[in-house]
Protein backbone atom coordinates (compact mmCIF):
# COMPACT_ATOMS: atom_id res chain seq x y z
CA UNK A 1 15.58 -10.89 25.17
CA UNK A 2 15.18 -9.73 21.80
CA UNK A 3 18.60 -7.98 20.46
CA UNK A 4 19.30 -4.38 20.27
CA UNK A 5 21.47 -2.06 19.10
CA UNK A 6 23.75 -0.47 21.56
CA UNK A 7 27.26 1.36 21.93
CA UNK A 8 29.62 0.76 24.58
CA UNK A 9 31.70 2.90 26.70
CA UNK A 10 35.65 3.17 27.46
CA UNK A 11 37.55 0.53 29.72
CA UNK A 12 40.32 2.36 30.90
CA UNK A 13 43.47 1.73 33.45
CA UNK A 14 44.39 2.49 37.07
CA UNK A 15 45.19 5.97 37.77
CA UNK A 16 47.68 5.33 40.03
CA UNK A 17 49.71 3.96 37.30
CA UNK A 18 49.52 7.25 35.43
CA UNK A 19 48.48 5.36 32.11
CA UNK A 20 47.24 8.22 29.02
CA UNK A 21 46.59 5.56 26.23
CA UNK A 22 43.36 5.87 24.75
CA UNK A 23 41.55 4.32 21.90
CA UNK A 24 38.41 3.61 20.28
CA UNK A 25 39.60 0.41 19.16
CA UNK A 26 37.93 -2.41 21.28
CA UNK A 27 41.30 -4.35 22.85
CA UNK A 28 44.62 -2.29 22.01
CA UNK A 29 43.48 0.37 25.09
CA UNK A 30 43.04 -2.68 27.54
CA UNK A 31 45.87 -4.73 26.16
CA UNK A 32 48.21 -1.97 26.67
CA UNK A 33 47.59 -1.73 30.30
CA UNK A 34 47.84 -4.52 33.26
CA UNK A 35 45.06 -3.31 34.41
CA UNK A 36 42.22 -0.93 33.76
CA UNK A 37 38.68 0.00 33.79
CA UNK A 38 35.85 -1.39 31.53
CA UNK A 39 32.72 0.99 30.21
CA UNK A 40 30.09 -0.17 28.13
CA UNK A 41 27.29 1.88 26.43
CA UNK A 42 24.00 0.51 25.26
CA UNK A 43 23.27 1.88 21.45
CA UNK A 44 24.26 4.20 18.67
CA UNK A 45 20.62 4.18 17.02
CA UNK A 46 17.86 4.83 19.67
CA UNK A 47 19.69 7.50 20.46
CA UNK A 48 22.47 9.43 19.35
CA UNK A 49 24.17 10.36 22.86
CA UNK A 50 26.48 7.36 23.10
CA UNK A 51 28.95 7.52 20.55
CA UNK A 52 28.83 11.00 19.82
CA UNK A 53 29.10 12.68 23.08
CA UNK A 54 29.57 9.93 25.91
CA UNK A 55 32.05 8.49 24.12
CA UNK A 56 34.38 11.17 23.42
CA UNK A 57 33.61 12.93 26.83
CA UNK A 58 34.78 9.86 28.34
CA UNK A 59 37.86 9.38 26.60
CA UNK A 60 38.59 12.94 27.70
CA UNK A 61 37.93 13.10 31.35
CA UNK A 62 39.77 9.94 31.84
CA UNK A 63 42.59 11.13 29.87
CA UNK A 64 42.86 14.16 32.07
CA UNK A 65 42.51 11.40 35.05
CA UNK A 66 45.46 9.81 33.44
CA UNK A 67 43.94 6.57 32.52
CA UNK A 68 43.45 3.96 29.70
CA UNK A 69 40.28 4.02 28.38
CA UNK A 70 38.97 1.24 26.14
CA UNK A 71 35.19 1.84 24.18
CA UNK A 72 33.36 -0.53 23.35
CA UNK A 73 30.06 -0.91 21.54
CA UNK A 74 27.77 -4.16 21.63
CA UNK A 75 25.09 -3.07 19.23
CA UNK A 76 22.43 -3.99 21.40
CA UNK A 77 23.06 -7.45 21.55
CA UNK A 78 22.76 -9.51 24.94
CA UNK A 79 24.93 -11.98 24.31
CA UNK A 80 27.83 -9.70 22.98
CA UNK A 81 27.32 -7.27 26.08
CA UNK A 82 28.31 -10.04 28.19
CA UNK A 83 31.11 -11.35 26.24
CA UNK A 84 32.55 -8.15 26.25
CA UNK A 85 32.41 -7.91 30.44
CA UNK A 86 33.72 -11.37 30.22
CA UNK A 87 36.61 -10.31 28.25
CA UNK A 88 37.33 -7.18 30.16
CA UNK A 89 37.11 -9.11 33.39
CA UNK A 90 39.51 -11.43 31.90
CA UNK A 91 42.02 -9.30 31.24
CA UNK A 92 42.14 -7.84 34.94
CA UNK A 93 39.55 -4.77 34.82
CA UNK A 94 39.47 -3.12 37.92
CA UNK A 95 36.16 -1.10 37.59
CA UNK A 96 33.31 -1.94 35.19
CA UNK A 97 31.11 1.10 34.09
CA UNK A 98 27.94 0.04 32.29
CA UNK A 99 24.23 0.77 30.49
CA UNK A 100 22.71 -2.13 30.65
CA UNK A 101 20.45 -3.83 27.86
CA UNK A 102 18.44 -5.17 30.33
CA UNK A 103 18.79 -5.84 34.00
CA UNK A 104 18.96 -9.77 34.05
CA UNK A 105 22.24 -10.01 31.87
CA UNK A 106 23.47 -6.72 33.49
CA UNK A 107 22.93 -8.57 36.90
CA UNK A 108 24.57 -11.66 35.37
CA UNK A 109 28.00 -9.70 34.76
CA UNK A 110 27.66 -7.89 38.12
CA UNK A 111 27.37 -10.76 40.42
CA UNK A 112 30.86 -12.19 38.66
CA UNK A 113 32.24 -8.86 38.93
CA UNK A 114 31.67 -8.89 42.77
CA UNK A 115 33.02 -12.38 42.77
CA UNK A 116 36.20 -11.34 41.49
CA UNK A 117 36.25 -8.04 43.63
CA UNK A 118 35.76 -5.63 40.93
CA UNK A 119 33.66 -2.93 41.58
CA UNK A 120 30.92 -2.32 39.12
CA UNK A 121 29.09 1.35 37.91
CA UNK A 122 25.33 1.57 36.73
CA UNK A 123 25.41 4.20 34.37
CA UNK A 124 22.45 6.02 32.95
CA UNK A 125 20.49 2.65 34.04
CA UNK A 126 19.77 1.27 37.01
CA UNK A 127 20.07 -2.87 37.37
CA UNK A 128 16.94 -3.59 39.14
CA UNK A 129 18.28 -6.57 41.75
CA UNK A 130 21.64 -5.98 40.60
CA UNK A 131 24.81 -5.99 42.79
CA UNK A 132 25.90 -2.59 41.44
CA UNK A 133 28.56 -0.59 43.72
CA UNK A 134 27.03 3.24 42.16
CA UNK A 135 24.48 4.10 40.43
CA UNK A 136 25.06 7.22 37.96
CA UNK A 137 22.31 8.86 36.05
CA UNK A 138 19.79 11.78 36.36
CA UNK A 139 16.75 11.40 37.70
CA UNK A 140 14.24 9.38 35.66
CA UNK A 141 11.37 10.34 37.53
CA UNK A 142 11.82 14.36 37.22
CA UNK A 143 12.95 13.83 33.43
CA UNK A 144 9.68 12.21 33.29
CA UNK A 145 7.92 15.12 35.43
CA UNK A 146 9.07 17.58 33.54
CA UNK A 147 7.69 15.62 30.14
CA UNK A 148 4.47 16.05 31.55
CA UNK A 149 4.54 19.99 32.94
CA UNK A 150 5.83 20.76 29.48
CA UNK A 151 2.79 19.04 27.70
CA UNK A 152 0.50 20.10 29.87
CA UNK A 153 1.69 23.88 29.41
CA UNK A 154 1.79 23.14 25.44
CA UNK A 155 -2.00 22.63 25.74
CA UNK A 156 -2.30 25.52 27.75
CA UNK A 157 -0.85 27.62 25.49
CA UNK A 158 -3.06 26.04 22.65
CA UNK A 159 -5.73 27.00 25.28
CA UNK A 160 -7.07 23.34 25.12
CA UNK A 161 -9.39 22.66 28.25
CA UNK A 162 -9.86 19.29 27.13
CA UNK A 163 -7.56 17.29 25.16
CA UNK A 164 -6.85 13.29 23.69
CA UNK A 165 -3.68 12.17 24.50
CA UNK A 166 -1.58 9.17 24.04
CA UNK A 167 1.92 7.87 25.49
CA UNK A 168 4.42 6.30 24.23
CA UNK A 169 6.64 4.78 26.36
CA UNK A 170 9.79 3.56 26.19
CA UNK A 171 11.10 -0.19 26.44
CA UNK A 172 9.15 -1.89 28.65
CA UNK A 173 12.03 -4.07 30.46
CA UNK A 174 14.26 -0.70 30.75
CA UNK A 175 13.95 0.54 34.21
CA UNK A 176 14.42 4.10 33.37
CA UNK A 177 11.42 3.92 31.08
CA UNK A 178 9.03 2.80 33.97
CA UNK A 179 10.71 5.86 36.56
CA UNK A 180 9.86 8.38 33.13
CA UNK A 181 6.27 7.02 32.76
CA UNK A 182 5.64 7.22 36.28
CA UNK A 183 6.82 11.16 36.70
CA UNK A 184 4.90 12.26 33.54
CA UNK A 185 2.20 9.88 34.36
CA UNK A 186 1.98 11.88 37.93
CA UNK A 187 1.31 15.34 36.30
CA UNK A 188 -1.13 14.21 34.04
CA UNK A 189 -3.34 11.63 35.50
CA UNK A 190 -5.10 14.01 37.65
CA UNK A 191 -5.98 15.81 34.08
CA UNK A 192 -7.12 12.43 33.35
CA UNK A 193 -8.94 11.28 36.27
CA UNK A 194 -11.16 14.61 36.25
CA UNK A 195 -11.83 14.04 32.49
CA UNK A 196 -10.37 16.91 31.52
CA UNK A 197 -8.15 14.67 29.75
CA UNK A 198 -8.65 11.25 27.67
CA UNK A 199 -5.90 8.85 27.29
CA UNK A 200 -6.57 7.13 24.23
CA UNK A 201 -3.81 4.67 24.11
CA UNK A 202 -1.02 4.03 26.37
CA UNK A 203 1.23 1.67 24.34
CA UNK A 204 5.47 1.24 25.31
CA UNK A 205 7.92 0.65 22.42
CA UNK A 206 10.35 -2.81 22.61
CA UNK A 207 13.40 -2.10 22.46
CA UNK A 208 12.92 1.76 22.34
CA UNK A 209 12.62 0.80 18.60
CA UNK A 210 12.06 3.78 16.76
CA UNK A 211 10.74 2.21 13.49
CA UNK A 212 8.58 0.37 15.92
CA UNK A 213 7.73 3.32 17.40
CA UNK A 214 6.55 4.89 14.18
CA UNK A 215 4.46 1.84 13.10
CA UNK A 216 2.78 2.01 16.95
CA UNK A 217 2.16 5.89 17.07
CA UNK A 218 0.16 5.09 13.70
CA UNK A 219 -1.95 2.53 15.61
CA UNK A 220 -2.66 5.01 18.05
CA UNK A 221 -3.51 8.00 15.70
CA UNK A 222 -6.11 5.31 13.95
CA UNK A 223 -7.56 4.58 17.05
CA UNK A 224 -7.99 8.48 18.35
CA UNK A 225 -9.79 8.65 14.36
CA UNK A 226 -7.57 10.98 13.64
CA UNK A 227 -8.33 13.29 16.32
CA UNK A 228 -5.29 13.66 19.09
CA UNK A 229 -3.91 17.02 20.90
CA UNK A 230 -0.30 15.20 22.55
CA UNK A 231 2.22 13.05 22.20
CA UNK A 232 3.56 12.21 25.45
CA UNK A 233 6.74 10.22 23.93
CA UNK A 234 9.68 9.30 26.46
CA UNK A 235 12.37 10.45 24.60
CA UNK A 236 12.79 11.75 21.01
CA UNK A 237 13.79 8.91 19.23
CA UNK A 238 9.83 7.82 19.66
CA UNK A 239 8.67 11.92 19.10
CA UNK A 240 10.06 12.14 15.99
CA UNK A 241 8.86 9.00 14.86
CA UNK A 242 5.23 10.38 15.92
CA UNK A 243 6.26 13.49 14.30
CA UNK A 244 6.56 11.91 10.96
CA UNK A 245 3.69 10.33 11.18
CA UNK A 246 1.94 13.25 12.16
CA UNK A 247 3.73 15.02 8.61
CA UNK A 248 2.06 12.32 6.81
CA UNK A 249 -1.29 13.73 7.93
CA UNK A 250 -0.40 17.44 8.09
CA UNK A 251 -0.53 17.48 11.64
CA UNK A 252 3.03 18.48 12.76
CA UNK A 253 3.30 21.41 14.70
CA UNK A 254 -0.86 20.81 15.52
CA UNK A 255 0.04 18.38 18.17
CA UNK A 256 1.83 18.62 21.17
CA UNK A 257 5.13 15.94 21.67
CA UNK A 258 7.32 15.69 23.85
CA UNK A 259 10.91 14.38 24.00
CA UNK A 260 14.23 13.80 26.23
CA UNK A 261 18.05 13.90 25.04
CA UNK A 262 18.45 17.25 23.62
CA UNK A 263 20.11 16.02 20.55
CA UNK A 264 20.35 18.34 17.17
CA UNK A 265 17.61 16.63 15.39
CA UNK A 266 15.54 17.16 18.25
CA UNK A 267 16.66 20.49 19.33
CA UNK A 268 15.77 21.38 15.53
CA UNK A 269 12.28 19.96 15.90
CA UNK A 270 11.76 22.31 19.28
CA UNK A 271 12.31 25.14 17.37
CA UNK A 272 9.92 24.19 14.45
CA UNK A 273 7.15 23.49 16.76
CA UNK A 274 7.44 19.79 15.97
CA UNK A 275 8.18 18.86 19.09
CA UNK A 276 6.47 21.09 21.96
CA UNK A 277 9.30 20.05 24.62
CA UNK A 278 11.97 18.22 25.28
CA UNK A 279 14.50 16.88 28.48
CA UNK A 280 18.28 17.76 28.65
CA UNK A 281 20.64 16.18 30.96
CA UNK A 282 24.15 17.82 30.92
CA UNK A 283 26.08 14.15 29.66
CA UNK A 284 29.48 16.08 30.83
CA UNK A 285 28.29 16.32 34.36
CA UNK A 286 27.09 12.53 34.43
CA UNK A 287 30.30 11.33 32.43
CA UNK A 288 32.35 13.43 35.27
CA UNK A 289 30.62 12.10 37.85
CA UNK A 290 31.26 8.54 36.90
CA UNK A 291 34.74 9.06 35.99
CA UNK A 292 35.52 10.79 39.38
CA UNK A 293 33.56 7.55 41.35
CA UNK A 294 35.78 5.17 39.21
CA UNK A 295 39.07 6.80 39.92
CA UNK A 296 38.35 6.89 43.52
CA UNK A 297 37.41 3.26 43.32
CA UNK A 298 40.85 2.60 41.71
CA UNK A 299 42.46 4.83 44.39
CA UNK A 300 40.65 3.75 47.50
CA UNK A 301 39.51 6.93 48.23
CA UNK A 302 36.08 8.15 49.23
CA UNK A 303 33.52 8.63 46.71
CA UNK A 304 32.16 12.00 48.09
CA UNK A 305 29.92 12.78 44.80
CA UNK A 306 27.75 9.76 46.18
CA UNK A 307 25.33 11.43 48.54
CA UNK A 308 21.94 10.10 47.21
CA UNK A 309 20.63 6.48 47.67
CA UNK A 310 18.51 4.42 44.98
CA UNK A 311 16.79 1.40 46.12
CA UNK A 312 17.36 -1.31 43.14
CA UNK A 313 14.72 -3.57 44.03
CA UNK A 314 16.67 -5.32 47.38
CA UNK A 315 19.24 -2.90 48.62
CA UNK A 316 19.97 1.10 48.71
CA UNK A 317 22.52 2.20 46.29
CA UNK A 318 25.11 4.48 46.75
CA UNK A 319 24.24 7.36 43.88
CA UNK A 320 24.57 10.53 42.01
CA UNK A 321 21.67 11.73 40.58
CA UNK A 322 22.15 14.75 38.92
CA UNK A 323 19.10 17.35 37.79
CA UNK A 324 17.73 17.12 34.68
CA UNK A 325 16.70 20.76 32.85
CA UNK A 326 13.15 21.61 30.75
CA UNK A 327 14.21 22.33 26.92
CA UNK A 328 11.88 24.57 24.86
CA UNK A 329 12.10 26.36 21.94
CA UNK A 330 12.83 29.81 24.43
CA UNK A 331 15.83 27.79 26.03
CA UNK A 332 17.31 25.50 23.31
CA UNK A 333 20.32 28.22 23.40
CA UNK A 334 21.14 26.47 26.70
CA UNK A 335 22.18 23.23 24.92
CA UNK A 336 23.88 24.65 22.49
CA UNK A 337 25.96 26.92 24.75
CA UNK A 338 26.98 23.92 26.55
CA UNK A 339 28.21 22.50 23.52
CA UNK A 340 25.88 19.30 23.80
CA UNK A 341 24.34 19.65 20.07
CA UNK A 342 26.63 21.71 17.62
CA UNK A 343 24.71 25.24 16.41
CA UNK A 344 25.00 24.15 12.34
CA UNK A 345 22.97 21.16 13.38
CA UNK A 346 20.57 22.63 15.26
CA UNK A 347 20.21 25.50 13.31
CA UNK A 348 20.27 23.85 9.57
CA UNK A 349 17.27 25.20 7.73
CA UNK A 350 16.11 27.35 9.91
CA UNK A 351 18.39 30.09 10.40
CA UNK A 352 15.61 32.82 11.06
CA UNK A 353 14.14 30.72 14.04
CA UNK A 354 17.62 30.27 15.67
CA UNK A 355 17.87 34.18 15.44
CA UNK A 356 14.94 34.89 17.02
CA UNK A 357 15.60 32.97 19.72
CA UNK A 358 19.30 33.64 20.06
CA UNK A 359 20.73 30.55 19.73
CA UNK A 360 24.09 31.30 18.98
């Protein structure tokens, strides 16, 4: 498994013991506390969402929960994303709450976990074959649904009755990025099937590697001569690769592109016409609704939030899959409201746009 790049989430203590001490710092949180509860993220560069809002949302909810939290960050590397569940298991974690890097290692840390009797979390990412407790995340195959409605309407708009399109997937041994292709794969394969649509290339990205990603999308836009109408990219980090790319040849803003996370850079891009769409998942409601499964873990309460079920390969999994929303330029104000992406971000540059469509 080739390294990557990954943040990690909080470990933080049993509410029952009414802990508040929180930290970024990888052991003092932990230390400080007999026992606790373990998060770990996945990355700080393929996208932005781990350290700057799941972190800090964490360390808030659980501090409201009265816990310890402990965040951690592995930097996408295998072997340190295990050393770290080693170490938290160690030290007498009582929940784990991960993103995994991939779902062999993930599995690795979850079968010792259930060996011990520590309850463990998917979050964000399923662990295909795992032996998960919950699974937390949105679901993968309407983020990936509504990828494709929103390029589809793009050409629509652009009045396109034929088009050449490529994808560009996301890692290829990330779970998530098979459920995406196969929702945005479902609206648009009939437009491809009736000929209506040609899919020129349908390459995925290691690693969700976004200089990868940049060096790929410039294979494909050789191989279309030139000549493409959409970018169906599974999240941004790989749009705005294909958006600079497309700058190169003066064809941003010509090309539809889609995206998922909502961040500023990408929010920005919406409202230039860079990117046609984009994916939003409201991190506070997924961060909640891990943070309320862990504390009932720690409690022995009921997890009552858990009323879907996610096969992982062998077994149904207890989950909460919340509803991911459609971002366009005419709804970006939504994120912002929410306080997901911060207005001066967003907005930097292009003050006029954000006026017209009140993003305040």
């Amino acid at each position: 498994m080739r390294k990557r790049r990954t943040s990690f989430v909080a470990a933080f203590a049993s509410a029952a013991l009414g802990l508040t001490v929180l930290t970024a710092s990888p052991v003092s949180a932990a230390a400080a506390s007999a026992s606790f509860v373990g998060i770990i993220l996945p990355d700080a560069t393929a996208s932005a969402r781990w350290e700057s809002s799941d972190r800090p949302l964490f360390m808030a909810a659980f501090k409201t929960a009265g816990v310890s939290v402990d965040i951690q960050n592995a930097d996408g590397d295998v072997a340190a994303f295990q050393t770290i569940a080693g170490q938290m298991l160690a030290r007498g974690a009582k929940v784990l709450i991960m993103v995994n890097l991939d779902s062999g290692s993930a599995k690795a840390v979850q079968d010792k976990a259930k060996k011990m009797g520590v309850p463990t979390i998917d979050y964000d990412r399923l662990t295909v074959k795992g032996s998960q407790s919950y699974y937390v995340s949105f679901n993968s195959i309407t983020i990936g649904r509504l990828q494709g409605q929103g390029i589809k309407s793009c050409l629509n708009r652009a009045k396109k009755k034929t088009a050449r399109i490529v994808y560009l997937n996301g890692s290829p041994d990330d779970n998530n990025a098979t459920l995406v292709k196969k929702g945005y794969d479902s609206i648009l394969r009939p437009m491809i099937k009736s000929k209506a649509y040609t899919l020129v290339d349908d390459s995925s990205v290691p690693a969700w590697d976004v200089t990868a990603a940049g060096v790929i999308f410039q294979q494909q836009l050789e191989k279309a001569g030139g000549k493409i109408d959409a970018v169906v990219a599974a999240n941004e980090g790989l749009g705005l690769a294909a958006v600079a790319v497309l700058k190169r040849a003066k064809l941003n803003g010509k090309v539809c592109v889609s995206g998922q996370g909502a961040s500023a850079q990408g929010l920005h891009a919406v409202l230039t016409g860079d990117l046609s769409n984009t994916v939003y998942g409201p991190v506070k409601a997924e961060v909640n609704a891990a943070t309320n499964l862990a504390v009932a873990l720690i409690k022995g309460t009921t997890a009552s939030a858990a009323t879907s079920i996610t096969n992982n390969g062998l077994v149904n999994i207890p989950s909460v899959l919340l509803t991911p929303i459609e971002i366009t330029n005419i709804n970006v104000k939504v994120v912002v409201a929410d306080g997901f992406s911060k207005r001066a971000d967003v907005c930097k540059g292009i003050e006029a746009i954000c006026k017209r469509y009140h993003v305040k």
